[in-house]
Each structure stands twice: as C-alpha cells, then as structure tokens.
Protein backbone atom coordinates (compact mmCIF):
# COMPACT_ATOMS: atom_id res chain seq x y z
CA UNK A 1 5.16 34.65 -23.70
CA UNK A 2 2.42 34.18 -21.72
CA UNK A 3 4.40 33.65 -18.35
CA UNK A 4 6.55 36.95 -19.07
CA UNK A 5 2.67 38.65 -18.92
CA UNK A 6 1.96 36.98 -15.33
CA UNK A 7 -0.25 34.54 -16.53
CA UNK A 8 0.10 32.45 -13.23
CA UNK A 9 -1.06 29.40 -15.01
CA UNK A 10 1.76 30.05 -17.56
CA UNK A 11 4.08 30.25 -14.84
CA UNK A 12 3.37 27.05 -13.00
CA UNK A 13 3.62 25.02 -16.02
CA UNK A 14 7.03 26.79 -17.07
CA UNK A 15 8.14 26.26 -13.48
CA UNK A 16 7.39 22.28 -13.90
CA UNK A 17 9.14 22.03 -17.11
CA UNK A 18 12.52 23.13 -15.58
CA UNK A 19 11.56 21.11 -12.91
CA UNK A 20 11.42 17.61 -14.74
CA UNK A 21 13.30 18.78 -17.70
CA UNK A 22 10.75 18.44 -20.30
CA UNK A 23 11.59 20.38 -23.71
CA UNK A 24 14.04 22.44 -21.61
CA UNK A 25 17.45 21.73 -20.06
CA UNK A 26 16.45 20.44 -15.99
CA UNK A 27 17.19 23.70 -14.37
CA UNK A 28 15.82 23.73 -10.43
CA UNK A 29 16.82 27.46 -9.73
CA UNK A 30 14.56 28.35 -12.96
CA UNK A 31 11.86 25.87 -11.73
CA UNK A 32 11.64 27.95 -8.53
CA UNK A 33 11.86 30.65 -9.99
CA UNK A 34 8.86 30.83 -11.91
CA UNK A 35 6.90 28.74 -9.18
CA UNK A 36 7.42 32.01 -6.88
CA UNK A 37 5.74 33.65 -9.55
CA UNK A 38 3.52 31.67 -9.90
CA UNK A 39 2.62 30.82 -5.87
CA UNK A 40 2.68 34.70 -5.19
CA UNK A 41 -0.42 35.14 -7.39
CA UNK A 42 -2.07 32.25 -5.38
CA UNK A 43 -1.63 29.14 -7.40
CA UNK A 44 -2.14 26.08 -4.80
CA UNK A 45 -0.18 23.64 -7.18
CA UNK A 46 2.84 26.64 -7.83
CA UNK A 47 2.80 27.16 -3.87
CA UNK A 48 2.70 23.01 -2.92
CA UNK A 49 5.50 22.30 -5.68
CA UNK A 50 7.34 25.24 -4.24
CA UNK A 51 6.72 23.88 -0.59
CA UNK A 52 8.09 20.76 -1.64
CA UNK A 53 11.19 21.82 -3.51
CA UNK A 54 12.05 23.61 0.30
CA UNK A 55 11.03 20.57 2.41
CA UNK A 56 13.50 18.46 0.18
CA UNK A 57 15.87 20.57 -0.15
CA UNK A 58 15.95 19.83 -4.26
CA UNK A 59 18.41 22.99 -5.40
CA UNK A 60 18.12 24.64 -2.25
CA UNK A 61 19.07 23.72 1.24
CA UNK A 62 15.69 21.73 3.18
CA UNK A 63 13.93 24.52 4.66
CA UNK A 64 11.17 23.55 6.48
CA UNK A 65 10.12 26.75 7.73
CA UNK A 66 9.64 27.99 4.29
CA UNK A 67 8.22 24.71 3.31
CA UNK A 68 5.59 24.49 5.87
CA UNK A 69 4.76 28.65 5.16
CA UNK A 70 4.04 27.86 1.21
CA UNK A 71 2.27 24.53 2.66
CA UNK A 72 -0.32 26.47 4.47
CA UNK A 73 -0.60 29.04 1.64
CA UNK A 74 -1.77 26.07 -0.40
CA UNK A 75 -4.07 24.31 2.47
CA UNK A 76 -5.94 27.21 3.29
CA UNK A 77 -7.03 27.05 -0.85
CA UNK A 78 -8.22 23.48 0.01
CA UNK A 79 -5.01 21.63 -1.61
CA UNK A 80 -5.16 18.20 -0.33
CA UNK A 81 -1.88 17.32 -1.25
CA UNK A 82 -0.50 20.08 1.30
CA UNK A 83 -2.86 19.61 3.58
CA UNK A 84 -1.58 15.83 3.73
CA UNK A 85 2.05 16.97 3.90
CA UNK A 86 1.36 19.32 6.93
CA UNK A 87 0.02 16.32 8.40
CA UNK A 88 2.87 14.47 8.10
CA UNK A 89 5.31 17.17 9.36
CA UNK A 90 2.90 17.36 12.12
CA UNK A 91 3.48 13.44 12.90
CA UNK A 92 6.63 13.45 12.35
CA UNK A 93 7.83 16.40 14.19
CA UNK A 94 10.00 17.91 10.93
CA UNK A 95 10.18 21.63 11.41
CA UNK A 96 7.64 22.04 13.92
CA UNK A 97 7.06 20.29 17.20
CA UNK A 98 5.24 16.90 16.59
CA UNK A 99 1.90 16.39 17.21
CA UNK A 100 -0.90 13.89 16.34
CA UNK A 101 -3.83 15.46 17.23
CA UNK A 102 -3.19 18.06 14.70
CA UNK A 103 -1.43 15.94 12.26
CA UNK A 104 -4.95 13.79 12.59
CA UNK A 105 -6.87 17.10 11.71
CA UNK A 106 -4.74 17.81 8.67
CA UNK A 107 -4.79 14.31 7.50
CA UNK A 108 -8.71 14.10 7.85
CA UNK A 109 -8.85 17.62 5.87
CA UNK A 110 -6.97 15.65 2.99
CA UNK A 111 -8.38 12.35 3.18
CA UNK A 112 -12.27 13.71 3.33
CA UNK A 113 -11.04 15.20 -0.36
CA UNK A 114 -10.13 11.35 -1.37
CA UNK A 115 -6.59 12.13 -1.32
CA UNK A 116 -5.14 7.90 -0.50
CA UNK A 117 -2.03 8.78 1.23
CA UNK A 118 -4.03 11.07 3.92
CA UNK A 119 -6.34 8.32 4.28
CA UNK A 120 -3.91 5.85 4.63
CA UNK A 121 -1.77 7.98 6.85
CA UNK A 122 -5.22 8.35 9.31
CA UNK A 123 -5.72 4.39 9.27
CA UNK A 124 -2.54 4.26 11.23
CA UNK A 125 -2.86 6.61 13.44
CA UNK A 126 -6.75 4.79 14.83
CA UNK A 127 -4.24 1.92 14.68
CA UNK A 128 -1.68 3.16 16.95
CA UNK A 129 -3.47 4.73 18.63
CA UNK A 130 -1.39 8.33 18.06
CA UNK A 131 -3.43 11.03 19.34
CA UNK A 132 -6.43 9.09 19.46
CA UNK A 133 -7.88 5.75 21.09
CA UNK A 134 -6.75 2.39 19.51
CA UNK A 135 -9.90 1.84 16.91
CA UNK A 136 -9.13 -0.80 14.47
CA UNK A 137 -12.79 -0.23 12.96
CA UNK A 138 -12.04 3.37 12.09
CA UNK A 139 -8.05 1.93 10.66
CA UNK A 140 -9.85 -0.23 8.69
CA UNK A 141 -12.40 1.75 7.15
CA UNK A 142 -9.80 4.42 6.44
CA UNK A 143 -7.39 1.35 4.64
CA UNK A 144 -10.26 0.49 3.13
CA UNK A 145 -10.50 3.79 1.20
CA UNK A 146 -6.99 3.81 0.64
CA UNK A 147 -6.84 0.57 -0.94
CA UNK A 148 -10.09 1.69 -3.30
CA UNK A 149 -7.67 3.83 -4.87
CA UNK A 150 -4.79 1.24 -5.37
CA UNK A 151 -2.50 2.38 -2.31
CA UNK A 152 -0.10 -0.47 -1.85
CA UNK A 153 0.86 0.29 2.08
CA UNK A 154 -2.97 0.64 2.68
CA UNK A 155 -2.61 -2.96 1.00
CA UNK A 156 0.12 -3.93 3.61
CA UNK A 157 -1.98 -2.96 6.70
CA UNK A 158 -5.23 -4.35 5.85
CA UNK A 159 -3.38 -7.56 5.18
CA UNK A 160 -1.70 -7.38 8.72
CA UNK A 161 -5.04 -6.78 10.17
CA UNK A 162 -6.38 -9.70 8.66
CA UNK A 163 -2.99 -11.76 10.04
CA UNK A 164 -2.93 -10.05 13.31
CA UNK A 165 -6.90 -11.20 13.50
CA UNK A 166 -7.13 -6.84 14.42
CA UNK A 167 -10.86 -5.80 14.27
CA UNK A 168 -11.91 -8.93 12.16
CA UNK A 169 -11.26 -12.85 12.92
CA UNK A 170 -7.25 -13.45 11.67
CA UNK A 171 -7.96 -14.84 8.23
CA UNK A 172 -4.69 -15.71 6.17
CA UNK A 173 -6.33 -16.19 2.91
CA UNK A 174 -7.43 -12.79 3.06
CA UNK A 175 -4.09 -11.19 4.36
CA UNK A 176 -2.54 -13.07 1.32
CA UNK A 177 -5.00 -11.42 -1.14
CA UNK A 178 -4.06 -8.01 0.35
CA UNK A 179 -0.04 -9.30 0.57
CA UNK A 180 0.03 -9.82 -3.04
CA UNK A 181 -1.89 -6.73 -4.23
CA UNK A 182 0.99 -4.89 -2.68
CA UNK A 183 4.04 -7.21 -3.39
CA UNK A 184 2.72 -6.59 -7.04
CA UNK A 185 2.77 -2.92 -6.60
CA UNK A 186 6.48 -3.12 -5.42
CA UNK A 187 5.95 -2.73 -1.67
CA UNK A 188 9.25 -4.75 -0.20
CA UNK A 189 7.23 -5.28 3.23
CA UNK A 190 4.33 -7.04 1.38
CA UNK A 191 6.98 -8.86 -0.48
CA UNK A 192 8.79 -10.09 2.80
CA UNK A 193 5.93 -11.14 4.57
CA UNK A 194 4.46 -12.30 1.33
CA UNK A 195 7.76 -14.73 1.87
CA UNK A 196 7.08 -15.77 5.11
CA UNK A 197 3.44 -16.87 4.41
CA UNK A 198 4.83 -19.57 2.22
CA UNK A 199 7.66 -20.39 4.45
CA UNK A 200 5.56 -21.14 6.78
CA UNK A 201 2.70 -22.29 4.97
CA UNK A 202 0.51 -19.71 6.48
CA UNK A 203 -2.71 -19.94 4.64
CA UNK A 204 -1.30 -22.12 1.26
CA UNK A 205 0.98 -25.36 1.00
CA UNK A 206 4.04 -24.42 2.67
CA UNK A 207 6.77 -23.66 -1.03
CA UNK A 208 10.06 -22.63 0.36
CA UNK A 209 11.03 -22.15 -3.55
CA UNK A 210 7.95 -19.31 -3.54
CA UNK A 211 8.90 -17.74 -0.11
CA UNK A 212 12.72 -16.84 -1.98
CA UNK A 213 11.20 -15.69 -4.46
CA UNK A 214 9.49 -13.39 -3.08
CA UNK A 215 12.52 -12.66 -0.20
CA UNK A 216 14.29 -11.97 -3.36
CA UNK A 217 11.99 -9.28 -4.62
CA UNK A 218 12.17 -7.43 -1.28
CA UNK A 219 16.24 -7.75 -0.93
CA UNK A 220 16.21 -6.54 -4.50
CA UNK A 221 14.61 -3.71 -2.54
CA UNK A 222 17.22 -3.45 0.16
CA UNK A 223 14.77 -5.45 2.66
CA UNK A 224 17.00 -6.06 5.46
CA UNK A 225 15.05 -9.25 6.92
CA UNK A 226 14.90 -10.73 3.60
CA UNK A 227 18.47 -10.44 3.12
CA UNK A 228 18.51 -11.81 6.17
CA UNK A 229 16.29 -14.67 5.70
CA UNK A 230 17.65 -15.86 2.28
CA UNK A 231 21.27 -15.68 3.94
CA UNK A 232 20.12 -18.07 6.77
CA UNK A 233 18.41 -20.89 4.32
CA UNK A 234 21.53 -20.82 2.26
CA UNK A 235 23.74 -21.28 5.35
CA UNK A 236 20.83 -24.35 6.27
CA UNK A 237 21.86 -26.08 2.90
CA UNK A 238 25.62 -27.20 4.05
C-alpha cells in the first residue's frame, strides 16, 4: 500500500478516511495516526487536520499548544485555512495570550488567499474596532468579499450595516435582502432579526404571522431571543 511506502499523499487521505469513516470503521486514533505521518513529511492539509483534531480535542484531550505548533507548520506553507485559525486563537486568546493586531495579520494572510471566513473574520475587527481604528469602509469591503463567496454571517453584518445606517445611509430594504440570504443559509441571527423586521414592519408591511415564522426557525436553532419573543406574543393572546 502506498501509505505503508510513505507516500505522504497516501497517508493524508488514509488519515481522512478513519477520520470521517468512509469505507473504513471511524477510528480517530488511526486518523491521527497516519496524519502524523503524513504532517511530518510536510503535508499542509495532514498538518492543519492534525492541528485541528488537537485544538478540538476529537480523540485526544484539546491541546492547544500542539494545535497551534502543527498550525504554524501549515501557515508557514501558505495554508489559508491555518493561517485563519491562528487568527482566531489570536482573537480569542485560546492557548496563547490574545491579541488583535496579530490575529488581524493572520487573518489578512488568509483572507488575501480568498479564504471567506478570514475575510469575514477581518470585517469585524475594522468594525470593532479590535486592534485597529473603527473603519466601516474597510468592514464592508471585507463583508463584501465574504458574501461573494456565499458566507452567511458576512450576510448578517452587511445587513446590520445597512440597518445600523454604518458606512452607508440605513436602508432596510437592503438589510432585508442581506437578512434573508442568511436566514436561508440557516444563520439563527439572520433568522431572528429577519423576525423582527416584520414585527415591526421595518422595511415591508408589518406580518406578525411572517415574523413567527421566522422566530420559529431561529428557536428551532436554540435562539434564545426568539424563544423569547414567541413566548411573549403567546402570553399577549390571553
């Protein structure tokens, strides 16, 4: 067999078939197993999967030193996923001490490759303003390229931007077109909020049967507020 001869290309794709169980019995420790074999030859996707089977602790206990070490193996080699997932351990402070300066450098090295979540992950940060200077211009043209490639939280944002009137004049028509792209991609905030804009009639007729519909979708979800708000127009009806 190939992988027994240290093909490393072998090896990865052995190591993802124990991994999801795909004409083998799921089998992590065999999964990792072959992805060290694979990773210690230099294969980026062997060293991220490996990174990411530490950092979630799937088989193993979470490890995020040895996550963030098999991260940077796969960086350096240009591997935007891992570049984006440094980035986020860099914002979020897991297994290293936060910071969003460098978490912005990591993200840009991922997002200049097209990779959506990096580029999503940056439009926050310019709107924030984490580690850099409030610029809704820069969060919107980093949405923007998010969004190109279907990302429903990129969705989410842009729509709030348009709502919150954030670097453009508040349009609601728009933040429902970028509502519903999301709601229909599953994302429970979209969903919520895609509620509230009929509710309240915020940029169509106001249809309180179309805002529980859609507070239904996102407490199908486990949307708190949703819950919340279905619960308080039931109690309304007695």
């Amino acid at each position: 067999m190939a992988a027994d001869q240290g093909d490393l290309n072998a090896q990865y794709s052995l190591g993802d078939l124990y991994s999801k169980g795909q004409g083998v019995i799921k089998d992590l420790s065999r999964a990792m197993e072959w992805y060290k074999k694979s990773a210690d030859q230099g294969h980026a996707d062997a060293q991220d999967s490996l990174s990411q089977i530490y950092f979630n602790g799937y088989g193993v206990p979470v490890d995020y030193v040895n996550a963030l070490v098999w991260y940077q193996k796969a960086a350096s080699r240009g591997f935007a996923n891992s570049q984006c997932q440094i980035g986020d351990m860099y914002y979020t402070g897991k297994g290293i001490t936060r910071n969003w300066s460098r978490a912005l450098e990591w993200y840009r090295m991922a997002a200049d490759q097209g990779h959506a979540d990096a580029q999503n992950s940056l439009g926050k940060l310019y709107y924030f303003g984490n580690g850099v200077t409030i610029d809704n211009s820069k969060a919107m043209y980093w949405y923007q390229k998010a969004t190109d490639q279907g990302h429903a939280d990129g969705q989410y944002c842009l729509g709030g931007m348009h709502y919150n009137g954030d670097g453009v004049r508040s349009n609601y028509h728009k933040t429902l077109e970028w509502y519903q792209k999301a709601a229909d991609l599953g994302h429970a905030n979209a969903q919520y909020h895609q509620g509230d804009m009929y509710f309240f009639g915020h940029g169509v007729p106001k249809n309180t049967e179309k805002a529980l519909e859609w507070w239904n979708k996102a407490a199908d979800q486990g949307h708190s507020l949703a819950k919340l708000q279905i619960s308080e127009h039931q109690d309304s009806r007695y």
